[in-house]
Protein backbone atom coordinates (compact mmCIF):
# COMPACT_ATOMS: atom_id res chain seq x y z
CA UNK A 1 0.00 0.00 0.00
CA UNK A 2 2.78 2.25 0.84
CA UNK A 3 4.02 1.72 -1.81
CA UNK A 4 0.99 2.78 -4.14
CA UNK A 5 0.85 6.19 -3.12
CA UNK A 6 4.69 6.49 -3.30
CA UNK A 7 4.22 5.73 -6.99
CA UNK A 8 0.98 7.56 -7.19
CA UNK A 9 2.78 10.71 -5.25
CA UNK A 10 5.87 10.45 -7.99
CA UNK A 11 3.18 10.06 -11.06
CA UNK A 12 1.46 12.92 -9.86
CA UNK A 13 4.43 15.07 -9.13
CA UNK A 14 5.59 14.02 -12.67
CA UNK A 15 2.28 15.08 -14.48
CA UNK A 16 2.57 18.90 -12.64
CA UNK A 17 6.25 19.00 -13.83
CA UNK A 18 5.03 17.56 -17.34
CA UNK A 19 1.70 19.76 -17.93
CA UNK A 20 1.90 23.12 -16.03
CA UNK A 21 5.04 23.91 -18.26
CA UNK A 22 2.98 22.65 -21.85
CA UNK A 23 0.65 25.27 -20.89
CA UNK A 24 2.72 27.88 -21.11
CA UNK A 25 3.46 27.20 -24.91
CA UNK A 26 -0.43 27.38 -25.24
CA UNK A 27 -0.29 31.49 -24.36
CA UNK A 28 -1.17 33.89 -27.63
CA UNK A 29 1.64 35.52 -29.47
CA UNK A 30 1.53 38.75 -29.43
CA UNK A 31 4.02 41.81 -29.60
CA UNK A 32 4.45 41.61 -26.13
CA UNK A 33 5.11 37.56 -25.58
CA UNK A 34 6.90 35.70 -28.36
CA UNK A 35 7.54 32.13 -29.47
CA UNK A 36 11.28 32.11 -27.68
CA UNK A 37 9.82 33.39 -24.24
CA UNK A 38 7.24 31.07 -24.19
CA UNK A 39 9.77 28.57 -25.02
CA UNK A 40 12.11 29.98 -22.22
CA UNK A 41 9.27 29.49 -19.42
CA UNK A 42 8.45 26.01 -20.48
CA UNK A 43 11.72 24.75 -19.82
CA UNK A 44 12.69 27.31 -16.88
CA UNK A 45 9.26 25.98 -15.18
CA UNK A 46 9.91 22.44 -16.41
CA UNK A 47 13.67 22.43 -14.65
CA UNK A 48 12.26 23.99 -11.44
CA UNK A 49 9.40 21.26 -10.89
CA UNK A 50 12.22 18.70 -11.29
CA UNK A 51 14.52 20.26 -8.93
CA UNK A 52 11.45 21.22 -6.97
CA UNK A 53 10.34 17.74 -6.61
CA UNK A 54 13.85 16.10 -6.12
CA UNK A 55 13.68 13.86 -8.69
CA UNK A 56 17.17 13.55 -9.75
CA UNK A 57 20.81 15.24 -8.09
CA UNK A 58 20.57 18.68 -8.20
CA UNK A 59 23.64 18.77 -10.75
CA UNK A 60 21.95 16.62 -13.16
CA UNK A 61 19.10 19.97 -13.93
CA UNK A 62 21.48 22.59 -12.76
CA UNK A 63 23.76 21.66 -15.90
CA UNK A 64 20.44 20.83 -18.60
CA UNK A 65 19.30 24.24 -18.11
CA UNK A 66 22.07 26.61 -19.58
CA UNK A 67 22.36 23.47 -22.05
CA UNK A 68 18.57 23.56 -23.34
CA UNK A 69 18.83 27.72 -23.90
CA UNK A 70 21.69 26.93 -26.16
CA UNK A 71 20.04 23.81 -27.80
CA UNK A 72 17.20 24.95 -28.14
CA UNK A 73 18.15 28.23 -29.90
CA UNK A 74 16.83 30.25 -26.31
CA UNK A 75 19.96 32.13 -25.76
CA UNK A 76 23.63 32.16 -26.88
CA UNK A 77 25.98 30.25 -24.83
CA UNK A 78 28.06 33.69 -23.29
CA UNK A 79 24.20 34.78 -22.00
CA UNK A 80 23.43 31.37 -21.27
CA UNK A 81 26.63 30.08 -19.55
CA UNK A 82 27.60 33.76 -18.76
CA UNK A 83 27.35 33.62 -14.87
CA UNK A 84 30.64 31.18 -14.84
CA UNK A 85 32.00 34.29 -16.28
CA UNK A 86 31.21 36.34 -13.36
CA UNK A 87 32.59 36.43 -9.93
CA UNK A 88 29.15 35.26 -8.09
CA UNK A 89 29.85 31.67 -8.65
CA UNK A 90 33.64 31.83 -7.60
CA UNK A 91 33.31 33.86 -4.41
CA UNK A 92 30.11 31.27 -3.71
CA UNK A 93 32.57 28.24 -4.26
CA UNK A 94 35.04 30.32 -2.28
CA UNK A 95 32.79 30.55 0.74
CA UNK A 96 31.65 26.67 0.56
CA UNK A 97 35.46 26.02 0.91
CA UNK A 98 36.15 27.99 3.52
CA UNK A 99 33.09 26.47 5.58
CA UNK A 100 34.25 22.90 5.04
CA UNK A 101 38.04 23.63 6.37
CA UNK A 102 36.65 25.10 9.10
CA UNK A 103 34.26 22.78 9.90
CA UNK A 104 37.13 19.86 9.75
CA UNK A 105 39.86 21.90 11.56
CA UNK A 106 37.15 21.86 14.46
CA UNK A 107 36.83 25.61 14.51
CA UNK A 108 33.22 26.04 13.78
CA UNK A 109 31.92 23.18 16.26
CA UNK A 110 34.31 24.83 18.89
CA UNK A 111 32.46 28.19 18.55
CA UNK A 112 29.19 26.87 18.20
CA UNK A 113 29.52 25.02 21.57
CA UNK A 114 31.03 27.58 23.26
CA UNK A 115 28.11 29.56 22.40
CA UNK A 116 25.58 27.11 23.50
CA UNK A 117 27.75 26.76 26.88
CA UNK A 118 27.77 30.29 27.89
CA UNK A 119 23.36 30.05 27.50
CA UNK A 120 23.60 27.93 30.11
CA UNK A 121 22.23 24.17 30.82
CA UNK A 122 18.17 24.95 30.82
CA UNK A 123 15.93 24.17 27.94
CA UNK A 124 15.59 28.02 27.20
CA UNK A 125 19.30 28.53 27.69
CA UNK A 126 19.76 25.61 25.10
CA UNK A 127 17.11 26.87 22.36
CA UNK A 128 18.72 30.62 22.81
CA UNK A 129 22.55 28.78 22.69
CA UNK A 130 21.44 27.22 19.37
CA UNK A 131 20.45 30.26 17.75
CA UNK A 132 23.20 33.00 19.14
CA UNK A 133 25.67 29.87 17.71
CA UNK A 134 23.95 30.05 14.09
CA UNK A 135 23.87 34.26 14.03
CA UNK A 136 27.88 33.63 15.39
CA UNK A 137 28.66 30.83 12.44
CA UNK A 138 26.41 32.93 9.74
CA UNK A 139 28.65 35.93 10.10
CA UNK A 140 32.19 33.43 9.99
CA UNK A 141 30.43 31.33 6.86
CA UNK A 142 28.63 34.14 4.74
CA UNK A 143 25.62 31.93 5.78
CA UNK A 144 27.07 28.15 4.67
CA UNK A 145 27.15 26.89 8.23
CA UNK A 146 23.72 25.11 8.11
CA UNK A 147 25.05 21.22 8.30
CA UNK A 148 26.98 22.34 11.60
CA UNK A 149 23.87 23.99 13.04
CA UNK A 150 21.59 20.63 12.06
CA UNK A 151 24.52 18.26 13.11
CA UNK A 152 24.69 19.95 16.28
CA UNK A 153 20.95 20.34 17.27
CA UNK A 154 20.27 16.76 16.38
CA UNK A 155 23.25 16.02 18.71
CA UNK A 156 21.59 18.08 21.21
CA UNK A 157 18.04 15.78 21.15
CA UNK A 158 19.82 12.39 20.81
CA UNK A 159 22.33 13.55 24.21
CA UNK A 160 19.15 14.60 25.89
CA UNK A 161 17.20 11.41 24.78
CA UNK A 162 13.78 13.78 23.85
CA UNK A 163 12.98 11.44 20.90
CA UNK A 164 9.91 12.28 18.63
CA UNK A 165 8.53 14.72 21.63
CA UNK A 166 7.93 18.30 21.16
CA UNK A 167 10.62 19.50 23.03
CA UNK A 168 12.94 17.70 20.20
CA UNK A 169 10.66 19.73 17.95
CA UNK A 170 11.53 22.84 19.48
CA UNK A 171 15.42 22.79 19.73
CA UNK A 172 15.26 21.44 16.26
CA UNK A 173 13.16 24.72 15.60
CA UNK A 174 15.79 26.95 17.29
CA UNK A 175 18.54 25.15 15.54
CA UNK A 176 16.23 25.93 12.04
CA UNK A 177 16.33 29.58 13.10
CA UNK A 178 20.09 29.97 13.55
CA UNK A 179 20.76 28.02 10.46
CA UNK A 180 18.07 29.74 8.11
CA UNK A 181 16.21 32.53 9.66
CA UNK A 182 19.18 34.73 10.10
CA UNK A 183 20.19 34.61 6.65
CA UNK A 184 17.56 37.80 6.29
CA UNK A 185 20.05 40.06 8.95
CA UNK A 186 23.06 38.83 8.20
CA UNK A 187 26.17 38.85 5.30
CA UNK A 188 24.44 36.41 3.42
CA UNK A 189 27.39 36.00 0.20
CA UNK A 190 24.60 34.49 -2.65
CA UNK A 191 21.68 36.77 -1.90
CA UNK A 192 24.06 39.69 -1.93
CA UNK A 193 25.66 38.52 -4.92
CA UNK A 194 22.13 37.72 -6.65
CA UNK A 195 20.68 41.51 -5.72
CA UNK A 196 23.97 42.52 -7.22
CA UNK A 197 23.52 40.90 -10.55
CA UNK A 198 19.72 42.04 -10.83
CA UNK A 199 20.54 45.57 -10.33
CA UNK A 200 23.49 45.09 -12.74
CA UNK A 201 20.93 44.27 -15.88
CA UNK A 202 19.12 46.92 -14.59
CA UNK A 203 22.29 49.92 -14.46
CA UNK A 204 26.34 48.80 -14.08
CA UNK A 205 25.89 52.32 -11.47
CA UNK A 206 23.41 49.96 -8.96
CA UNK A 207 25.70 48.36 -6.20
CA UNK A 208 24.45 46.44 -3.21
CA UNK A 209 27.19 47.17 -0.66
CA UNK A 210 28.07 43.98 1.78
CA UNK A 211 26.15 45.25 4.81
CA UNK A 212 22.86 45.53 2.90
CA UNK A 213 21.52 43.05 4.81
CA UNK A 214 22.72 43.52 7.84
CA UNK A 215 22.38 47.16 8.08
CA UNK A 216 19.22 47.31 6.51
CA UNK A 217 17.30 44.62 7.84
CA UNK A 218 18.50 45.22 11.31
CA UNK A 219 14.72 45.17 12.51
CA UNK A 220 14.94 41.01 12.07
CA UNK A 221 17.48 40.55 14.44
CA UNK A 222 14.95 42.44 17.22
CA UNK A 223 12.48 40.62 15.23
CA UNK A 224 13.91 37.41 15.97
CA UNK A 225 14.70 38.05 19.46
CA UNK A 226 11.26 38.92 20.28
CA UNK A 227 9.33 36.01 18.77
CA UNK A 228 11.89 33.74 20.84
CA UNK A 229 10.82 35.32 23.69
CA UNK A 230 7.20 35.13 22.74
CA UNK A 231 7.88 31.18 21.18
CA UNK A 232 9.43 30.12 25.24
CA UNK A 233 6.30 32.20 27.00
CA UNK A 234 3.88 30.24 24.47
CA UNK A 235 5.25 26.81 24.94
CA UNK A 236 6.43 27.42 28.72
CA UNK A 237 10.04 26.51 28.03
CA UNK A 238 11.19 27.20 31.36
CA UNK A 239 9.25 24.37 33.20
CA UNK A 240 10.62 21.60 30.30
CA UNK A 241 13.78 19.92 32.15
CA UNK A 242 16.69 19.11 30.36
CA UNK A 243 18.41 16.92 32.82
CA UNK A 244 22.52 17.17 32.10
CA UNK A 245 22.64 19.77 29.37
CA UNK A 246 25.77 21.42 30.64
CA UNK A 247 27.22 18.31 31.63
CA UNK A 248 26.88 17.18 28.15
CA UNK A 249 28.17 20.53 26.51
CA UNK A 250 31.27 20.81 29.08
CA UNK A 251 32.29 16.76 28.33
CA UNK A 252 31.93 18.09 24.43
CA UNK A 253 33.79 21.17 24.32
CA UNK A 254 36.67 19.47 26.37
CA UNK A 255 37.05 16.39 23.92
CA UNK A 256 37.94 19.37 21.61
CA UNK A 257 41.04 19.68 23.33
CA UNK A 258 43.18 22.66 23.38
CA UNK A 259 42.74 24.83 20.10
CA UNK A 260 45.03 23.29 17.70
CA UNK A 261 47.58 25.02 15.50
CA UNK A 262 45.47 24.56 12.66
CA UNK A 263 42.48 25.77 14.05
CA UNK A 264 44.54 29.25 15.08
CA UNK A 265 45.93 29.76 11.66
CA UNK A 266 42.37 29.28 10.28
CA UNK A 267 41.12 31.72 12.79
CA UNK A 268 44.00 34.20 11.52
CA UNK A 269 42.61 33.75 8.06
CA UNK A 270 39.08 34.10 8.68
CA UNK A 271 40.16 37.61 10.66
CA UNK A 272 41.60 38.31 7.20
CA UNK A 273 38.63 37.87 5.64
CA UNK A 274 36.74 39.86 7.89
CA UNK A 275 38.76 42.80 7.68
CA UNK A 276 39.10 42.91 3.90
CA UNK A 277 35.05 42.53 4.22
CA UNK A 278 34.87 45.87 6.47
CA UNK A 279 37.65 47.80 4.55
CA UNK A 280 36.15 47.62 1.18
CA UNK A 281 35.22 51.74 1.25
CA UNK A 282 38.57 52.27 1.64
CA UNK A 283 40.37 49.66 -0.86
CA UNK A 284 37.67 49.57 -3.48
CA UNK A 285 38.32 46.23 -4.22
CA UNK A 286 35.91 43.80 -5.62
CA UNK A 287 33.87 41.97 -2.60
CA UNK A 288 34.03 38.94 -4.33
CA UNK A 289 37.89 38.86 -4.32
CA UNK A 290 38.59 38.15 -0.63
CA UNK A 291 36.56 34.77 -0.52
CA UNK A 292 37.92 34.00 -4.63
CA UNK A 293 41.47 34.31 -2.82
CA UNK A 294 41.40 34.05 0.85
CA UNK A 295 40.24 30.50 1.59
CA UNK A 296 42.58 28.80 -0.61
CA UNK A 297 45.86 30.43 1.36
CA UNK A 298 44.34 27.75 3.85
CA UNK A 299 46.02 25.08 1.27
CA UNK A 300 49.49 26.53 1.22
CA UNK A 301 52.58 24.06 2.68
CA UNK A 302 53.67 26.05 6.32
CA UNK A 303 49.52 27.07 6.18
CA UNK A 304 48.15 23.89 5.92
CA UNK A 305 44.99 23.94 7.36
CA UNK A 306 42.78 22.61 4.42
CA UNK A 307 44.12 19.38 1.96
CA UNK A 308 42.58 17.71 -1.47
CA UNK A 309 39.51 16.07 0.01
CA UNK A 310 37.71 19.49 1.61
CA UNK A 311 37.94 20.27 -2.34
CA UNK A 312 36.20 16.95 -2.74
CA UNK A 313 33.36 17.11 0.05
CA UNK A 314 32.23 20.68 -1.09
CA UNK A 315 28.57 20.52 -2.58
CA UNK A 316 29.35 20.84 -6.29
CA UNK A 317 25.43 20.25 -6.50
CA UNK A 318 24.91 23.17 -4.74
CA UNK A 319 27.60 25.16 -6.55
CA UNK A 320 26.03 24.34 -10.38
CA UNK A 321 22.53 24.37 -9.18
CA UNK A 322 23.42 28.50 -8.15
CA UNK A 323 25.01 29.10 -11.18
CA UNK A 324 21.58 28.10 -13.19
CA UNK A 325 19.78 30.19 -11.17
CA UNK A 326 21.85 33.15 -12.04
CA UNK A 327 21.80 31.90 -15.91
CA UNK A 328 17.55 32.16 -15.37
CA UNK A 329 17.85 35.72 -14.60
CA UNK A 330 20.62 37.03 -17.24
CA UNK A 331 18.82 34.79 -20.01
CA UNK A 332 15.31 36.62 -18.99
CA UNK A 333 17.00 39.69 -18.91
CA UNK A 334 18.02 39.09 -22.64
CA UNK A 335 14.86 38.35 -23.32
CA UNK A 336 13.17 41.57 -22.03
CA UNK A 337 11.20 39.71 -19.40
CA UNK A 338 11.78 41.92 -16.82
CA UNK A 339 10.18 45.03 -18.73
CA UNK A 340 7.57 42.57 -19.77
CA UNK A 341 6.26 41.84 -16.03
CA UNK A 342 6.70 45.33 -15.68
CA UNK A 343 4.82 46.61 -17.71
CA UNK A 344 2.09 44.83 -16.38
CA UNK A 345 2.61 45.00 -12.65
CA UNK A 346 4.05 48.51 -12.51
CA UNK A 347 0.72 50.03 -13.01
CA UNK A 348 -0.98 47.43 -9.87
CA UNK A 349 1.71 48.32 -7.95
CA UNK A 350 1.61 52.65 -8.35
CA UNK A 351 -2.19 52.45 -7.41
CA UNK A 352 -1.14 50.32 -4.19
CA UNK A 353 1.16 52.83 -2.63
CA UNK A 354 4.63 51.98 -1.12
CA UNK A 355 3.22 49.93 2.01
CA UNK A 356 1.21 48.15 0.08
CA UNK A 357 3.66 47.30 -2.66
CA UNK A 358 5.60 45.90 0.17
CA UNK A 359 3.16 43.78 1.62
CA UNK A 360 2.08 42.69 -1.80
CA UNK A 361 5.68 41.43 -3.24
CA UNK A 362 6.23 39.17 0.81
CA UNK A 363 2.49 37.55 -0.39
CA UNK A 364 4.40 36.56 -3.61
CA UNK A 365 7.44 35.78 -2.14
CA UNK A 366 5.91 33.54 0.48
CA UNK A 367 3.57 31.58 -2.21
CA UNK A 368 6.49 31.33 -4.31
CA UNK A 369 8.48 29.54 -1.75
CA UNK A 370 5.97 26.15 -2.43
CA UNK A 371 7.40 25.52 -5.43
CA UNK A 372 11.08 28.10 -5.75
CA UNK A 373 14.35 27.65 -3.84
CA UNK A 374 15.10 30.94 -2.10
CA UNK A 375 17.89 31.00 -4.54
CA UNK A 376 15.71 30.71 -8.06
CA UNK A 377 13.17 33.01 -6.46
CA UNK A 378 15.72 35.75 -6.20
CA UNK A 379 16.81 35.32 -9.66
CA UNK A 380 13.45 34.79 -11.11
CA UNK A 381 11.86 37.75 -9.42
CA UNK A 382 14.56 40.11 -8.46
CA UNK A 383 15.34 41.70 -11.56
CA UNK A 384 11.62 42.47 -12.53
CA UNK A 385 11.02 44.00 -9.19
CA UNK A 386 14.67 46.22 -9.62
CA UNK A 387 12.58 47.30 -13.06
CA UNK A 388 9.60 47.87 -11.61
CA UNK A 389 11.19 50.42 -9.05
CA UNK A 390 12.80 52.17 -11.52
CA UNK A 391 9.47 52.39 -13.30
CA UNK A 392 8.09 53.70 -10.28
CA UNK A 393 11.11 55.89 -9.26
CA UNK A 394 11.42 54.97 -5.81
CA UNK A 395 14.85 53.08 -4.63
CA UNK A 396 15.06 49.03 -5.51
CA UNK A 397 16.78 48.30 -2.14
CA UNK A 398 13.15 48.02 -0.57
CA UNK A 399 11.75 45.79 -3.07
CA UNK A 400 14.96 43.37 -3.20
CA UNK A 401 14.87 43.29 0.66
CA UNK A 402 11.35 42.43 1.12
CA UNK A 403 11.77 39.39 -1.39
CA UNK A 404 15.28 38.15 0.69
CA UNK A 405 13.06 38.48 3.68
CA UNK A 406 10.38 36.37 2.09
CA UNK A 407 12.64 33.39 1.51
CA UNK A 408 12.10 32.63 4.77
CA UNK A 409 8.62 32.94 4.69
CA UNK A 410 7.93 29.14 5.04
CA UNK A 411 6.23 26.54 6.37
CA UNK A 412 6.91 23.17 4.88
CA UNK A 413 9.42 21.40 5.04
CA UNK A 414 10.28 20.79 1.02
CA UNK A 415 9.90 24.68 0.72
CA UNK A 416 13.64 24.92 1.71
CA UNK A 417 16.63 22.27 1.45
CA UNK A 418 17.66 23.44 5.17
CA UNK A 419 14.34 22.49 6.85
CA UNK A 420 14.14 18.91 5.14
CA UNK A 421 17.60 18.25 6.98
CA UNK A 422 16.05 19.22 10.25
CA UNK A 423 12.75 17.66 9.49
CA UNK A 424 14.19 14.73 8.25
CA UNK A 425 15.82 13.22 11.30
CA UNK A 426 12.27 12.67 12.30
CA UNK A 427 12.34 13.97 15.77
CA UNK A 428 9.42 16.39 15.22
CA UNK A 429 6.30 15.52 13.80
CA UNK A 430 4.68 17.31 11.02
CA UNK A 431 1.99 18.84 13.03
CA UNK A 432 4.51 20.31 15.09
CA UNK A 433 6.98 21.37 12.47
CA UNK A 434 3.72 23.01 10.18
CA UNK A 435 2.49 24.82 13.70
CA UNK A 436 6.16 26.09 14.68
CA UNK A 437 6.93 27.49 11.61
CA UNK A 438 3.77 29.39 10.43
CA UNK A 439 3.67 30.91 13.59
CA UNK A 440 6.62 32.11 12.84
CA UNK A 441 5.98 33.34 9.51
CA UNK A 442 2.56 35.02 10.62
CA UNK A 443 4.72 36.80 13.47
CA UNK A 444 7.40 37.98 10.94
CA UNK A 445 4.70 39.71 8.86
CA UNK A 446 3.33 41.48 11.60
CA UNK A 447 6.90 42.35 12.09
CA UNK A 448 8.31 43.51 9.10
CA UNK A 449 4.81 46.01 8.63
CA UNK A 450 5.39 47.25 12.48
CA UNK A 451 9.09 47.34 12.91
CA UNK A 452 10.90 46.64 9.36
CA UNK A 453 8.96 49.12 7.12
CA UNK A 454 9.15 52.12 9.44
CA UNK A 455 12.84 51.43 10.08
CA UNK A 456 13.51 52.08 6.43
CA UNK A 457 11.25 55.19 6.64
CA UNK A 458 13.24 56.31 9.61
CA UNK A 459 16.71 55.64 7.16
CA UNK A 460 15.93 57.12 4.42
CA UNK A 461 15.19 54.27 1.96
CA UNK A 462 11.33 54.70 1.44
């Protein structure tokens, strides 16, 4: 029986991927949509339902998808293939590098558990510990430190032996936020880099400096720290017992050992990193050069730190699958779609008013989360919305922001690769991961129309 609706599950998955993209090619032509742009959503839509529905490794799409808009006559291989070209993809591949030395030197599980330790040994301590370790690792990783922060809250239940229990539910929820949810206030390299390249199509004058995020979204962090206070009040945290949660994180912080050499010469490089990050007014150098350069002094003889097989375990997957998504939005900026939707949602938008507009493009951003990776819904939709702004004359920065803040706008656990890794150990039902998380995302509405919106008043963006 099970295994009936498994097949019936994949058939129907199949026949969305199959049909919804066919009846796109069934749309008029017209002066406005032509025979290539239908052609170029059919097969855009067609790779996203398969990556969407995990049929095959994400490399196997990521690479057929540059390949069918030159095949197929869609876009010439330099537009096509042209991200490769760029530095987005290198300083991305730079970044995964540097996270998996650092996670094998020790260096990252040695900060995260020291900053789980100084929370204390209560359940609340341990939910806060989890996330002020993922805001710590986010700002050391650009944002890649989401294995460490599932690793280590899985740890956390299995230690504590909570099993398929709600309180497993909730410090797997607190590990989600530090791993995902802080992405929106933090130095998060791809979404930077994506904003980047959709201004770019828009005007080479358009930069998104590297605090845009964390500068300008600074009402999340508050954000954050006031639903977790809410989130313990709600589920009365501080009457769950977590018998021997310091004990455990002491006995694990001291098998670390001392800090090794190589941990203190990765420690010196990730410093180096960090200040080239923060200096950038003053040398004018490329962001994307410190991570294209940095991480791979950590492979130098009398360095040392990383060898050939942290080349091996990065997530190529990952790496091709973010190139594709960049190729979606340069090959729909050749083909004008970003003046197309436009032209048509400029007008809807100008009647709303700014607020509105706002509210408006989180809706979208949160319904396109069911079937878009954070990553292909920035591509997708973040050059159209840069348009749309200019249309409108009002700064981008707004529009761009709202949409990163809607990537984590979810509430299932397919929605995002991060929460199937947390869901997937299978310590918190799907009642209580559904419940969790669109409280959440109903309380970070609320939040970013309170607190977010009028911040950017206050600063001058709006």
């Amino acid at each position: 029986m099970d295994t009936i609706k498994k097949n019936r599950k994949i058939l129907l998955q199949w026949a969305i991927t199959i049909l919804i993209p066919m009846l796109v090619l069934l749309m008029p032509v017209n002066g406005t949509i032509t025979s290539t742009l239908k052609l170029f959503l059919c097969v855009t839509m067609f790779i996203i339902f398969v990556i969407a529905f995990d049929f095959f490794n994400t490399a196997w799409p990521a690479i057929l998808l540059p390949t069918l808009y030159c095949v197929l006559n869609i876009a010439p291989t330099n537009i096509a293939f042209g991200p490769w070209t760029g530095t987005t993809v290198w300083m991305i591949l730079g970044a995964f590098v540097l996270t998996t030395a650092l996670e094998d030197c020790g260096l990252l599980r040695r900060i995260a558990l020291a900053c789980v330790r100084a929370c204390g040994g209560s359940f609340t301590g341990t939910m806060f510990g989890l996330i002020l370790a993922g805001y710590v690792l986010a700002w050391l990783t650009f944002c890649n430190h989401y294995v460490v922060m599932a690793m280590l809250s899985y740890a956390v239940c299995v230690a504590m032996g909570t099993g398929r229990s709600k309180e497993s539910a909730l410090l797997l929820f607190a590990g989600q936020i530090g791993a995902g949810t802080v992405q929106i206030f933090t130095f998060e390299a791809a979404y930077n880099s994506m904003m980047q390249g959709s201004l770019a199509t828009i005007s080479d004058s358009l930069v998104v400096p590297w605090y845009v995020l964390p500068v300008y979204n600074l009402p999340g962090l508050f954000i954050t720290l006031i639903f977790f206070f809410i989130l313990t009040k709600v589920f009365k945290t501080k009457e769950i017992k977590l018998e021997g949660a310091k004990a455990y994180f002491d006995e694990e912080y001291r098998k670390l050992g001392k800090i090794s050499p190589e941990e203190k010469k990765a420690a010196i490089l990730l410093s180096l990193l960090m200040v080239y990050l923060v200096t950038t007014p003053l040398h004018k150098l490329p962001l994307a050069y410190g991570s294209m350069l940095i991480p791979y002094l950590m492979f130098i003889p009398g360095i040392k730190v990383a060898d050939s097989k942290v080349i091996s375990r990065v997530n190529w997957s990952i790496v091709f699958f973010i190139a594709t998504c960049l190729s979606i939005g340069t090959v729909g900026t050749y083909l004008n779609l970003g003046n197309i939707i436009s032209l048509f949602l400029t007008p809807i938008l100008s009647d709303m008013g700014i607020f509105s507009s706002l509210l408006i493009i989180y809706g979208a951003g949160t319904v396109a989360n069911l079937v878009l990776t954070p990553a292909a819904m920035l591509t997708t939709l973040a050059a159209p919305l840069t348009q749309i702004s200019v249309d409108l004359g009002i700064n981008p920065f707004p529009f761009l922001l709202t949409l990163a803040y809607s990537t984590d706008s979810v509430f299932l656990p397919h929605e995002v690769g991060v929460l199937l890794i947390f869901y997937g150990f299978g310590l918190m039902s799907m009642k209580d991961f559904i419940k969790l998380n669109l409280f959440k995302m109903l309380f970070f509405i609320v939040g970013f129309a309170l607190l977010q919106v009028p911040y950017w008043h206050f600063i001058g963006l709006l």
